[in-house]
Structure formats: C-alpha cells, structure tokens
PDB file of N, CA and C in Angstrom:
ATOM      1  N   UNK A   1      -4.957   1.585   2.710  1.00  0.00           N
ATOM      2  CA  UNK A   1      -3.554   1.920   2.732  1.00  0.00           C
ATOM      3  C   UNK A   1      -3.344   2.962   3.815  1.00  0.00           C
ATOM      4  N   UNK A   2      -2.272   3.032   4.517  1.00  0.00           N
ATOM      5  CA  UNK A   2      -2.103   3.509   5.440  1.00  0.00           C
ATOM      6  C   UNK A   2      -0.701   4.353   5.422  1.00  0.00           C
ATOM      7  N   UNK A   3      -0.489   5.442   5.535  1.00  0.00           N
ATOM      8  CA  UNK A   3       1.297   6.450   5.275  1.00  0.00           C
ATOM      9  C   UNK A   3       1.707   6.083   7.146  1.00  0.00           C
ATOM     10  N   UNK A   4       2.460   5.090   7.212  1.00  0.00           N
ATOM     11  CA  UNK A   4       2.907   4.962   8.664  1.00  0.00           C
ATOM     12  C   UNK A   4       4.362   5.786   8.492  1.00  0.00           C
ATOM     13  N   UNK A   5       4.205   6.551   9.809  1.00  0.00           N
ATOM     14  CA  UNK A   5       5.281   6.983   9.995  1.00  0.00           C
ATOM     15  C   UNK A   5       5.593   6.850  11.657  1.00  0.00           C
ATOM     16  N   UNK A   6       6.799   7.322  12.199  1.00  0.00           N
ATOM     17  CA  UNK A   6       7.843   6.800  13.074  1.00  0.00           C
ATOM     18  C   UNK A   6       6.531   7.952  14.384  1.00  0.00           C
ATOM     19  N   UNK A   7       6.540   9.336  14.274  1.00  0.00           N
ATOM     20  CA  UNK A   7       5.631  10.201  15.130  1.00  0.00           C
ATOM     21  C   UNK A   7       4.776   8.985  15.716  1.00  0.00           C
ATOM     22  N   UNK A   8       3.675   9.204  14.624  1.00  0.00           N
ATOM     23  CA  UNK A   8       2.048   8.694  15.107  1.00  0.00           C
ATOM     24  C   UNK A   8       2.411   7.304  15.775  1.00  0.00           C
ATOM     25  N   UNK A   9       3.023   6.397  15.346  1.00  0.00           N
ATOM     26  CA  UNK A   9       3.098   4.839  15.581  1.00  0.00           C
ATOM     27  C   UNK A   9       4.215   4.764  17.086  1.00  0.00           C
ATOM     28  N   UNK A  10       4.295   5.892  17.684  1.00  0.00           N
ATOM     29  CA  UNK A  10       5.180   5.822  19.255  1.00  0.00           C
ATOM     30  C   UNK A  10       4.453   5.425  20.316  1.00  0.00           C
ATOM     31  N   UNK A  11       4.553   4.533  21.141  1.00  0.00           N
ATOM     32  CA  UNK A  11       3.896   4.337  22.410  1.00  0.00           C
ATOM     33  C   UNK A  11       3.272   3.584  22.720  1.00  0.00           C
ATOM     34  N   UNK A  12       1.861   3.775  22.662  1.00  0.00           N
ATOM     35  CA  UNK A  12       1.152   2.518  23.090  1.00  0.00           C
ATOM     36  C   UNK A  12       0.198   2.719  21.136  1.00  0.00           C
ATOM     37  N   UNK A  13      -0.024   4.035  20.946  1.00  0.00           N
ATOM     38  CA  UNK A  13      -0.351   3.808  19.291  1.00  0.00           C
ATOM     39  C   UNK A  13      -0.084   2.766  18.393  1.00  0.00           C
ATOM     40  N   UNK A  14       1.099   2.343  18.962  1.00  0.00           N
ATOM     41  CA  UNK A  14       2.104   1.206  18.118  1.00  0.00           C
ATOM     42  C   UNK A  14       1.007   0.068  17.940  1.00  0.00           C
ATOM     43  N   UNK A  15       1.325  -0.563  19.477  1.00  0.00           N
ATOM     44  CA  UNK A  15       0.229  -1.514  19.728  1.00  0.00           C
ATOM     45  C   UNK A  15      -1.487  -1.680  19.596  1.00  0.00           C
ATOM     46  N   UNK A  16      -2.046  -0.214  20.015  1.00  0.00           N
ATOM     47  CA  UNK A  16      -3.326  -0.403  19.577  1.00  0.00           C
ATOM     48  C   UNK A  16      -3.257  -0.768  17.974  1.00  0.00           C
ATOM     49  N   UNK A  17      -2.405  -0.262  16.606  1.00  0.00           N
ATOM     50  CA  UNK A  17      -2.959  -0.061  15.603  1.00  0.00           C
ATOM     51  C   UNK A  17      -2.217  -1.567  15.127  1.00  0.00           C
ATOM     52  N   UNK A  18      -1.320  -2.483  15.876  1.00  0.00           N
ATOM     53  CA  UNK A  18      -1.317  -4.089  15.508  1.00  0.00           C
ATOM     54  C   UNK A  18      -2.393  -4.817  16.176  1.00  0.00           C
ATOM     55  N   UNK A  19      -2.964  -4.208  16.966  1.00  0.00           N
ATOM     56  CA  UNK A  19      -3.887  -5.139  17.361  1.00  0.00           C
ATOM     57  C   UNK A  19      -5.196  -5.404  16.146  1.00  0.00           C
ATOM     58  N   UNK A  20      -5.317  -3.767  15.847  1.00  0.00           N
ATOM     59  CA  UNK A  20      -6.211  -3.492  14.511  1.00  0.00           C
ATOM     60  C   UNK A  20      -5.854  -3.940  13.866  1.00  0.00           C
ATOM     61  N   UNK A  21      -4.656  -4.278  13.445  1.00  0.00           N
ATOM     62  CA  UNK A  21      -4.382  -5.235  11.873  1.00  0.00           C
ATOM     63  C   UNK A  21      -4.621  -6.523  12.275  1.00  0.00           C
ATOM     64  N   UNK A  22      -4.607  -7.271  13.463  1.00  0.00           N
ATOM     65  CA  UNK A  22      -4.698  -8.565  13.708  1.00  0.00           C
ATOM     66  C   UNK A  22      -6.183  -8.881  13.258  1.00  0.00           C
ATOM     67  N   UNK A  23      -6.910  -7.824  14.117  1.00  0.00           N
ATOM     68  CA  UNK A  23      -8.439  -8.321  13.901  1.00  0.00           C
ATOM     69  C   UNK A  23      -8.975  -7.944  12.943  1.00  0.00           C
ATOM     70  N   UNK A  24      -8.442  -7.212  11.715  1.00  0.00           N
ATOM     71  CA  UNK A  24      -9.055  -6.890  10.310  1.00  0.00           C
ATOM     72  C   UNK A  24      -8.541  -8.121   9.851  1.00  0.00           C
ATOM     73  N   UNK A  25      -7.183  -8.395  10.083  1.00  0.00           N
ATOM     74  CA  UNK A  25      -6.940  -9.775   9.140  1.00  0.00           C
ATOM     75  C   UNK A  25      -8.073 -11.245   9.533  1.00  0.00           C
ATOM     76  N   UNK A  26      -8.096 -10.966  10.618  1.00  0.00           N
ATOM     77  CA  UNK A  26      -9.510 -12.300  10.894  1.00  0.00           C
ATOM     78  C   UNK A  26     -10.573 -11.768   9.874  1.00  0.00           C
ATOM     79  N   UNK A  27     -10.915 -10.573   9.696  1.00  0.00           N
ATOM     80  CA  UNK A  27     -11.792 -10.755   8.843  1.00  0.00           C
ATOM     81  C   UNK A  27     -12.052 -10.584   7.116  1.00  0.00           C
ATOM     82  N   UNK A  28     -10.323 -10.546   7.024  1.00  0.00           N
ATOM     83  CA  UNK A  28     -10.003 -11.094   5.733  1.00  0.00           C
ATOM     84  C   UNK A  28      -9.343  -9.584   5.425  1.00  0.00           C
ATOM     85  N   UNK A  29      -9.127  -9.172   5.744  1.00  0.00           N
ATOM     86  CA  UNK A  29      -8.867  -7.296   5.316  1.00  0.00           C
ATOM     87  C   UNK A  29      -7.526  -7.328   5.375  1.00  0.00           C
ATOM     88  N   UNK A  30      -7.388  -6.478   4.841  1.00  0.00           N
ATOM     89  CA  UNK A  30      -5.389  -6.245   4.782  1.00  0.00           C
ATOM     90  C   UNK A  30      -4.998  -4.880   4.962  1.00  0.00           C
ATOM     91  N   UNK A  31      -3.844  -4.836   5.345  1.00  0.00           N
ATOM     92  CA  UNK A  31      -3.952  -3.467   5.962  1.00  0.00           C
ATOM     93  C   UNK A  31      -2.028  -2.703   4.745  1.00  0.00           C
ATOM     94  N   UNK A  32      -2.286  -2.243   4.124  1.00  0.00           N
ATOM     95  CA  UNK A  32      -1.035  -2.003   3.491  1.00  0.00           C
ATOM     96  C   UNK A  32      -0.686  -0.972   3.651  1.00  0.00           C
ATOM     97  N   UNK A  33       1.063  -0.851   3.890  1.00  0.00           N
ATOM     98  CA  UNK A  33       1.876   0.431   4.826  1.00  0.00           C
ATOM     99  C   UNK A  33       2.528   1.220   4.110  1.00  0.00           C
ATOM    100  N   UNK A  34       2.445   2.226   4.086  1.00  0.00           N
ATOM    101  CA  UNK A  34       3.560   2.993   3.016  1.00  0.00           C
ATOM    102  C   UNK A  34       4.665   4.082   3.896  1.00  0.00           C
ATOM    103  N   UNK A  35       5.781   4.612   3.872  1.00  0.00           N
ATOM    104  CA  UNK A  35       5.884   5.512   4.581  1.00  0.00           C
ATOM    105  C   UNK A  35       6.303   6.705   3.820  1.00  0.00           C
ATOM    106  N   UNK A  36       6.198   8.149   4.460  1.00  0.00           N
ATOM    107  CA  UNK A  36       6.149   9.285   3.377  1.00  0.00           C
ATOM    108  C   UNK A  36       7.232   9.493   1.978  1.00  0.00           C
ATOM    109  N   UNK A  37       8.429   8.560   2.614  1.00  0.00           N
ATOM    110  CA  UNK A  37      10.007   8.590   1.582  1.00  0.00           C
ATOM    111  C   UNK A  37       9.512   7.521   0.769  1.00  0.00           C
ATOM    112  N   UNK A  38       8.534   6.138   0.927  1.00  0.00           N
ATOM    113  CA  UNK A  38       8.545   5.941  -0.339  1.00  0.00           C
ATOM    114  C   UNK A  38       7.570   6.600  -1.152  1.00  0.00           C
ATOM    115  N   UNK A  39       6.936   7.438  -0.596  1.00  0.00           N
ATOM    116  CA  UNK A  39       5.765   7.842  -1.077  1.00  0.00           C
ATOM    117  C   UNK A  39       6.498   9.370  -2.299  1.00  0.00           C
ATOM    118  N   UNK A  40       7.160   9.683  -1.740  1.00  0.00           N
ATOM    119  CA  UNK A  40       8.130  10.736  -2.563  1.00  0.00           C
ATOM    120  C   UNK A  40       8.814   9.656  -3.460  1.00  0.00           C
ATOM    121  N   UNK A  41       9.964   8.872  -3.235  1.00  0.00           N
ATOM    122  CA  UNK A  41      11.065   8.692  -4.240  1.00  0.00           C
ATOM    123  C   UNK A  41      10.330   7.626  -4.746  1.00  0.00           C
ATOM    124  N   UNK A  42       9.404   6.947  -4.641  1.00  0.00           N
ATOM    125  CA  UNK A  42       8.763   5.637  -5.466  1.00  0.00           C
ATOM    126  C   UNK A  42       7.441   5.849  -5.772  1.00  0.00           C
ATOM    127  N   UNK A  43       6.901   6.448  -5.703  1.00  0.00           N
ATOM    128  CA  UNK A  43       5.227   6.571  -6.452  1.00  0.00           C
ATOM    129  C   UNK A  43       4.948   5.676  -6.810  1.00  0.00           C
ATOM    130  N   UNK A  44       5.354   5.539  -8.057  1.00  0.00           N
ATOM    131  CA  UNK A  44       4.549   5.030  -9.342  1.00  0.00           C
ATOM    132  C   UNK A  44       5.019   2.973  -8.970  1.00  0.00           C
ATOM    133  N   UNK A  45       5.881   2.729  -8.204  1.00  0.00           N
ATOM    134  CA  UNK A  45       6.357   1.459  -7.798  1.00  0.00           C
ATOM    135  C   UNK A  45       5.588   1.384  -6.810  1.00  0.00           C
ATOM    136  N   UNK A  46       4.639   2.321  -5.556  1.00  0.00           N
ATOM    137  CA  UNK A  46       3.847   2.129  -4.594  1.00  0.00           C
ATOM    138  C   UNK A  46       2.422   1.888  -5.209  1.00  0.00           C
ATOM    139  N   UNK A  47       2.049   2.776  -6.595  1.00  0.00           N
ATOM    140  CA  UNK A  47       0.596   2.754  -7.033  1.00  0.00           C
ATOM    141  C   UNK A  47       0.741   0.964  -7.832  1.00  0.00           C
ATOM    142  N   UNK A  48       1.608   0.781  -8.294  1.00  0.00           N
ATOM    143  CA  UNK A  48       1.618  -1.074  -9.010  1.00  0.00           C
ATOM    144  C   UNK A  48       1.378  -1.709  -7.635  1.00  0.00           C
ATOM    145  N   UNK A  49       1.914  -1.580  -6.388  1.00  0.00           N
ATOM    146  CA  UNK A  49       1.909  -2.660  -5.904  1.00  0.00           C
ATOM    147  C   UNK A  49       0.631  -2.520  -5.029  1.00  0.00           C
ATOM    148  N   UNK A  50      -0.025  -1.271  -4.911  1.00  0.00           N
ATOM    149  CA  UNK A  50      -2.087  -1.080  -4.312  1.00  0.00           C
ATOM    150  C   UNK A  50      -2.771  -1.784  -5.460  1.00  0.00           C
ATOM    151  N   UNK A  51      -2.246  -1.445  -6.891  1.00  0.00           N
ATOM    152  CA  UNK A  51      -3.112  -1.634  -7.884  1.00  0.00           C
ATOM    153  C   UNK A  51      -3.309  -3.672  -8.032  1.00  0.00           C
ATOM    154  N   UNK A  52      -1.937  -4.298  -7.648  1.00  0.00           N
ATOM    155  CA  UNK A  52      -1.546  -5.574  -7.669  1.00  0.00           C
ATOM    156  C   UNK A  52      -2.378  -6.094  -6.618  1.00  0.00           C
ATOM    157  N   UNK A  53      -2.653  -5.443  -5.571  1.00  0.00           N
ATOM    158  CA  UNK A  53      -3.035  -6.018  -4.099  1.00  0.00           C
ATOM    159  C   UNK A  53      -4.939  -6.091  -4.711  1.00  0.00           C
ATOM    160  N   UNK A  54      -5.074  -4.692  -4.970  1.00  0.00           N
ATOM    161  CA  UNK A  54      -6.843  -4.706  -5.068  1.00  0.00           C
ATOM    162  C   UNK A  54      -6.630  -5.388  -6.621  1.00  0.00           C
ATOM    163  N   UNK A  55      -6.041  -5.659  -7.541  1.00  0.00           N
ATOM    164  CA  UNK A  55      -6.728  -6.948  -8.709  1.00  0.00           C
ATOM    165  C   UNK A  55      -6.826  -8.387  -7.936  1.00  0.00           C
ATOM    166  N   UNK A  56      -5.880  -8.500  -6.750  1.00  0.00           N
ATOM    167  CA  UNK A  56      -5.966 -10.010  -5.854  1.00  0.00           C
ATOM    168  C   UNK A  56      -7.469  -9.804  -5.086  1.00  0.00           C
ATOM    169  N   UNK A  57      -7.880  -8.895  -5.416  1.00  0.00           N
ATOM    170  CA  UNK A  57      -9.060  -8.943  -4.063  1.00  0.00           C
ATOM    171  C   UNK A  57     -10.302  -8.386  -5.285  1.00  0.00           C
ATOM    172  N   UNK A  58     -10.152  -8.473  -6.585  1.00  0.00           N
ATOM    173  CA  UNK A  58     -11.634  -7.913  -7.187  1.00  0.00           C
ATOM    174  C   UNK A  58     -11.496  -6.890  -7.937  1.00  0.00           C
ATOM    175  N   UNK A  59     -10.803  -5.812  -8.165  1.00  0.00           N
ATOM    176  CA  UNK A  59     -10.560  -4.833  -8.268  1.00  0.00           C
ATOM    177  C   UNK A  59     -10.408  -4.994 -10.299  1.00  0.00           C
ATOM    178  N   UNK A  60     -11.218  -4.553 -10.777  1.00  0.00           N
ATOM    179  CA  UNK A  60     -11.127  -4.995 -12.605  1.00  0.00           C
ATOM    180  C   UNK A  60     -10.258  -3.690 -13.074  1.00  0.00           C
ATOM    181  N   UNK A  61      -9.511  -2.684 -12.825  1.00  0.00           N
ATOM    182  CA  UNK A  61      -9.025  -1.438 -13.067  1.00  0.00           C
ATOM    183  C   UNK A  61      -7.213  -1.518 -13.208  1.00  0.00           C
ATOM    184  N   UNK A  62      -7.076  -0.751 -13.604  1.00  0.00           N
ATOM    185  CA  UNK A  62      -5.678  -1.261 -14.146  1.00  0.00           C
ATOM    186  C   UNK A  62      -5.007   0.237 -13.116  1.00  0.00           C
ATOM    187  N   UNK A  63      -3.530   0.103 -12.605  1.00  0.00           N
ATOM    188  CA  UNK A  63      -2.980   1.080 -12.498  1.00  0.00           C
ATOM    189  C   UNK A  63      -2.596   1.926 -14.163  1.00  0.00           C
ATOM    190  N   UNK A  64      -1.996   2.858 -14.429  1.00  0.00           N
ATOM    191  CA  UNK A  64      -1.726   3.877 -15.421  1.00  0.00           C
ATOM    192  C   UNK A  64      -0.532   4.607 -15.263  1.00  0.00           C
ATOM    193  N   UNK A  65       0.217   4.197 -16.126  1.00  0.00           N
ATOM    194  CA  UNK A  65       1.677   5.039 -16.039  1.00  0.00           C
ATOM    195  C   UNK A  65       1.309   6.366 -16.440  1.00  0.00           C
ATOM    196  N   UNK A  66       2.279   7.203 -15.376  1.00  0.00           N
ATOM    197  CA  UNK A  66       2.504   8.620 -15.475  1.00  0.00           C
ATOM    198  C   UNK A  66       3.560   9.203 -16.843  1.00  0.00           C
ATOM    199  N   UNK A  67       3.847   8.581 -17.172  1.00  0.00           N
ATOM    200  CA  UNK A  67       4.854   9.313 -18.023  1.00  0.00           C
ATOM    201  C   UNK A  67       5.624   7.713 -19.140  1.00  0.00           C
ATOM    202  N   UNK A  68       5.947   7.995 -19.779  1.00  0.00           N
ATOM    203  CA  UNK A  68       6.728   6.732 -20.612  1.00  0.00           C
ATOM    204  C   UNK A  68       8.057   6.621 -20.061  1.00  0.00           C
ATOM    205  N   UNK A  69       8.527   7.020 -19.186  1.00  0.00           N
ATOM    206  CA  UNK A  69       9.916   6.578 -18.472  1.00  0.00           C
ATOM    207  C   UNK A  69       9.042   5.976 -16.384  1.00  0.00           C
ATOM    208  N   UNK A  70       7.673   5.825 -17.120  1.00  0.00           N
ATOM    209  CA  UNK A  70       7.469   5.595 -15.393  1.00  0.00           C
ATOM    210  C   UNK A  70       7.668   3.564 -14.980  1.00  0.00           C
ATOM    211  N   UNK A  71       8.003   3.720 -13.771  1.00  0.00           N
ATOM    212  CA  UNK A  71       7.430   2.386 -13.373  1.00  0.00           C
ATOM    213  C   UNK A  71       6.719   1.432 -13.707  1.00  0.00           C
ATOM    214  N   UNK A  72       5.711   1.907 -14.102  1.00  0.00           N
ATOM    215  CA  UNK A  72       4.695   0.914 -13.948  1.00  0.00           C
ATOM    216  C   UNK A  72       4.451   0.633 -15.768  1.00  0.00           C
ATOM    217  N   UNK A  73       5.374   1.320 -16.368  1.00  0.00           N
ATOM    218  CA  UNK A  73       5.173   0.400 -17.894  1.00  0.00           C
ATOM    219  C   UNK A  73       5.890  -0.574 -18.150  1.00  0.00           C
ATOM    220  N   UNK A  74       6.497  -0.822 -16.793  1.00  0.00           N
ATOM    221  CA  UNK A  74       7.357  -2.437 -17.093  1.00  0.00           C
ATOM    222  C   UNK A  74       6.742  -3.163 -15.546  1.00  0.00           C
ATOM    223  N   UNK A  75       5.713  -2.580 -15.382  1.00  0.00           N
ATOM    224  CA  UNK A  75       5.090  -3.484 -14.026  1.00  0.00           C
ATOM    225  C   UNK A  75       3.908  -5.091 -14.277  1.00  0.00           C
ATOM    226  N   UNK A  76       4.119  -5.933 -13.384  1.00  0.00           N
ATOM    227  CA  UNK A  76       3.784  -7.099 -13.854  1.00  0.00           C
ATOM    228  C   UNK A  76       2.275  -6.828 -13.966  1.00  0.00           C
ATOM    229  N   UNK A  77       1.297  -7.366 -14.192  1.00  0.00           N
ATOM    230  CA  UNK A  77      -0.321  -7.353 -14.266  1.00  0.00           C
ATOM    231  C   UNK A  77      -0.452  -8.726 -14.400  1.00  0.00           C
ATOM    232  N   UNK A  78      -1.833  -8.869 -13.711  1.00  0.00           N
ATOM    233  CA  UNK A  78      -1.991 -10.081 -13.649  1.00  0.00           C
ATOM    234  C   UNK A  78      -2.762 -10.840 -14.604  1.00  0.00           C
TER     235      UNK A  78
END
C-alpha cells in the first residue's frame, strides 16, 4: 500500500512510479493507493478494503472493527 500524494508524484516521479506498477503487475503484484484525506476521514473503510485485497491473495486474517459504530462491522468478508 502506498499514501500517494499530489508533492511526491510531480514530474517525472509520476512516471517512474507507473512504470513500477506496470512491471509489478507482470509479476502479479498490485500496487494499492491511498491518499492522506482518505486516510483521516475513512480509516476503517481503507483497512476493509487492504484486508479484502490480501484475503484475494492468501491472507487467512480478518480486518477488526475499532469501535461498534465502525465501518467495518457492516463490511463484506469473503
């Protein structure tokens, strides 16, 4: 997982780090983006959808709601 933001990803950064996602995806890898605002106002809707991605890839662990009004106690599982 990766916190992309607007700074780091200017210039030619842009392009080197799609080229890196092109050639991780040849080798089956995935590259997932978050940026810092959802990382503040959505948490617990960003940790379901890492937790959703690594059960597609192996991952036997469950995400865990933070609180009984959180997200992820009405989040899908597979």
């Amino acid at each position: 997982m990766e916190i992309d933001g607007r700074l780091w990803h200017a210039g030619e950064r842009f392009h080197v780090d799609r080229r890196r996602d092109r050639r991780a995806a040849g080798r089956g890898e995935v590259t997932l983006r978050v940026t810092p605002l959802e990382l503040d106002n959505q948490p617990c809707e960003v940790a379901g959808e890492l937790a959703l991605a690594l059960r597609h890839r192996g991952w036997a662990g469950r995400a865990r709601p933070c609180s009984e009004g959180c997200a992820l106690t009405t989040w899908p599982t597979l």
